[in-house]
Protein backbone atom coordinates (compact mmCIF):
# COMPACT_ATOMS: atom_id res chain seq x y z
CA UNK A 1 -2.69 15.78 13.33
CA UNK A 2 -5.28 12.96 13.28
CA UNK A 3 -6.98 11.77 10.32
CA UNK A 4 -10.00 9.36 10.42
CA UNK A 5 -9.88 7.27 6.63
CA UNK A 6 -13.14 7.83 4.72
CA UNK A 7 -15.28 4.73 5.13
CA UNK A 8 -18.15 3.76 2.66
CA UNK A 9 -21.47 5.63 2.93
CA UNK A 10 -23.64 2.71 3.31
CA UNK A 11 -25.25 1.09 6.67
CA UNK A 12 -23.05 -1.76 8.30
CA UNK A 13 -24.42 -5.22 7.98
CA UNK A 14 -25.59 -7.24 10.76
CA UNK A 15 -25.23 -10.59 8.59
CA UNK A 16 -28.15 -11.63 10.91
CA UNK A 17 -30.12 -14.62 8.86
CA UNK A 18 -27.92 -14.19 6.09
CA UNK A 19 -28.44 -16.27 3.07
CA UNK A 20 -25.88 -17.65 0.89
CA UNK A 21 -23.31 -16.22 -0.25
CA UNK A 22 -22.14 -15.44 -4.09
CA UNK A 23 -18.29 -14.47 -4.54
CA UNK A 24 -17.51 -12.01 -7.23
CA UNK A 25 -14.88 -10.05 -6.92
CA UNK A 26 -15.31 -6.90 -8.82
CA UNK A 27 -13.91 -3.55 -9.46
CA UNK A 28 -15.95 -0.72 -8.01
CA UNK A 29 -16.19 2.45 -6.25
CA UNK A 30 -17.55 3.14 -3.07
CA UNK A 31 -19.22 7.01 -2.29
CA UNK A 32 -17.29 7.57 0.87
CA UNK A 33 -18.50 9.80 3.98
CA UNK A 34 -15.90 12.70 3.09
CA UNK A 35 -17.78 13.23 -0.19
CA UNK A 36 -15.27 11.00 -2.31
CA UNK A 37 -15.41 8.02 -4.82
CA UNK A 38 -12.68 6.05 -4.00
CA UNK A 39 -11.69 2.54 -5.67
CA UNK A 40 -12.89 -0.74 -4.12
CA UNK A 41 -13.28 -4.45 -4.76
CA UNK A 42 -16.78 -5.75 -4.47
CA UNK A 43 -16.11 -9.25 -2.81
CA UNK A 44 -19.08 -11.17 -2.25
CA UNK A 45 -22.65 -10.19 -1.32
CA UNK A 46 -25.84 -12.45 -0.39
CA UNK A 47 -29.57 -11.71 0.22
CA UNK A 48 -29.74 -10.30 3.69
CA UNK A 49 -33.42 -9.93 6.05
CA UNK A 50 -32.86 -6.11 5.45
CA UNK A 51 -32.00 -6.66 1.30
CA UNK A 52 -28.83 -6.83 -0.33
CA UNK A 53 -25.23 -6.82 1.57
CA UNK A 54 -21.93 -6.82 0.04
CA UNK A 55 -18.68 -7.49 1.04
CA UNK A 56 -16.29 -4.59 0.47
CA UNK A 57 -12.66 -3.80 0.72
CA UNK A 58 -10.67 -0.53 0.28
CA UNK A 59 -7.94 1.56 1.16
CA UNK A 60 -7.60 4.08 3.61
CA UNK A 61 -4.47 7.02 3.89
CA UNK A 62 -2.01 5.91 2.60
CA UNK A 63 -2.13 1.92 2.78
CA UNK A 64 -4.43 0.79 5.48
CA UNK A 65 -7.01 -1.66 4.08
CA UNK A 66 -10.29 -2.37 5.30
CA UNK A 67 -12.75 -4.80 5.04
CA UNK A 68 -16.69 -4.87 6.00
CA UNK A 69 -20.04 -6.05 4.90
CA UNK A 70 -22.52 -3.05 4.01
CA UNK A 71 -25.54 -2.84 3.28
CA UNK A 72 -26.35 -2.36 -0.69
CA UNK A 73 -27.44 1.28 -1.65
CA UNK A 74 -26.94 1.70 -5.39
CA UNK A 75 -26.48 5.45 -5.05
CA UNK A 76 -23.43 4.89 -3.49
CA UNK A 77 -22.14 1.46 -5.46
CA UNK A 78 -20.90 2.06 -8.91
CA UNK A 79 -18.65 0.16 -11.18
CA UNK A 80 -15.36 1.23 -11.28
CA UNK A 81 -14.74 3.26 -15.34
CA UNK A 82 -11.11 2.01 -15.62
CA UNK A 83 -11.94 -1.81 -14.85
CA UNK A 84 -14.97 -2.30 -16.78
CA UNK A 85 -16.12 -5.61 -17.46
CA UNK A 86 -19.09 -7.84 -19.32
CA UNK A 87 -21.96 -7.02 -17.97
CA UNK A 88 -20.96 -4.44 -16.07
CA UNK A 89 -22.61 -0.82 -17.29
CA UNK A 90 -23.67 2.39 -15.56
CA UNK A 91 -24.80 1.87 -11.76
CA UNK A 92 -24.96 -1.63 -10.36
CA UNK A 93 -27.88 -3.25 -10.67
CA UNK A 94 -27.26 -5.69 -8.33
CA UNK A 95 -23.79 -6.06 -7.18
């Protein structure tokens, strides 16, 4: 049977006019379109025409990895519980 992985439930980016970009590499999750949270790494993100995008990587069933820049939506960002760090509390602010 075919499976589709979840993917992130955030709009793809265009990365049209994109400003520069700030690396951070933090633990998240990521609300995914099959209703899940499922643990990501919050790469980089920059100050797009349409508002924040981030760079985001995760794992599909059962290693596949994917990588894409979204567009920020901080209903469906959050930091990850196990991997918290300073300055990280509750939803992201700003990723």
């Amino acid at each position: 049977m075919w499976h589709q992985d979840p993917r992130p439930m955030l709009r793809s980016a265009t990365l049209d006019e994109a400003g520069p970009q700030r690396f951070v590499r933090k633990m998240i999750e990521v609300l995914c379109d099959d209703g899940t949270w499922r643990p990501a790494v919050l790469e980089a993100w920059h100050q797009g025409v349409l508002g924040l995008e981030c760079q985001i990587s995760w794992r599909g069933y059962p290693t596949r990895e994917y990588t894409g820049w979204y567009g920020y939506r901080k209903g469906s960002v959050r930091p990850r519980p196990d991997a918290r760090e300073p300055g990280i509390s509750g939803a992201a602010e700003e990723p």
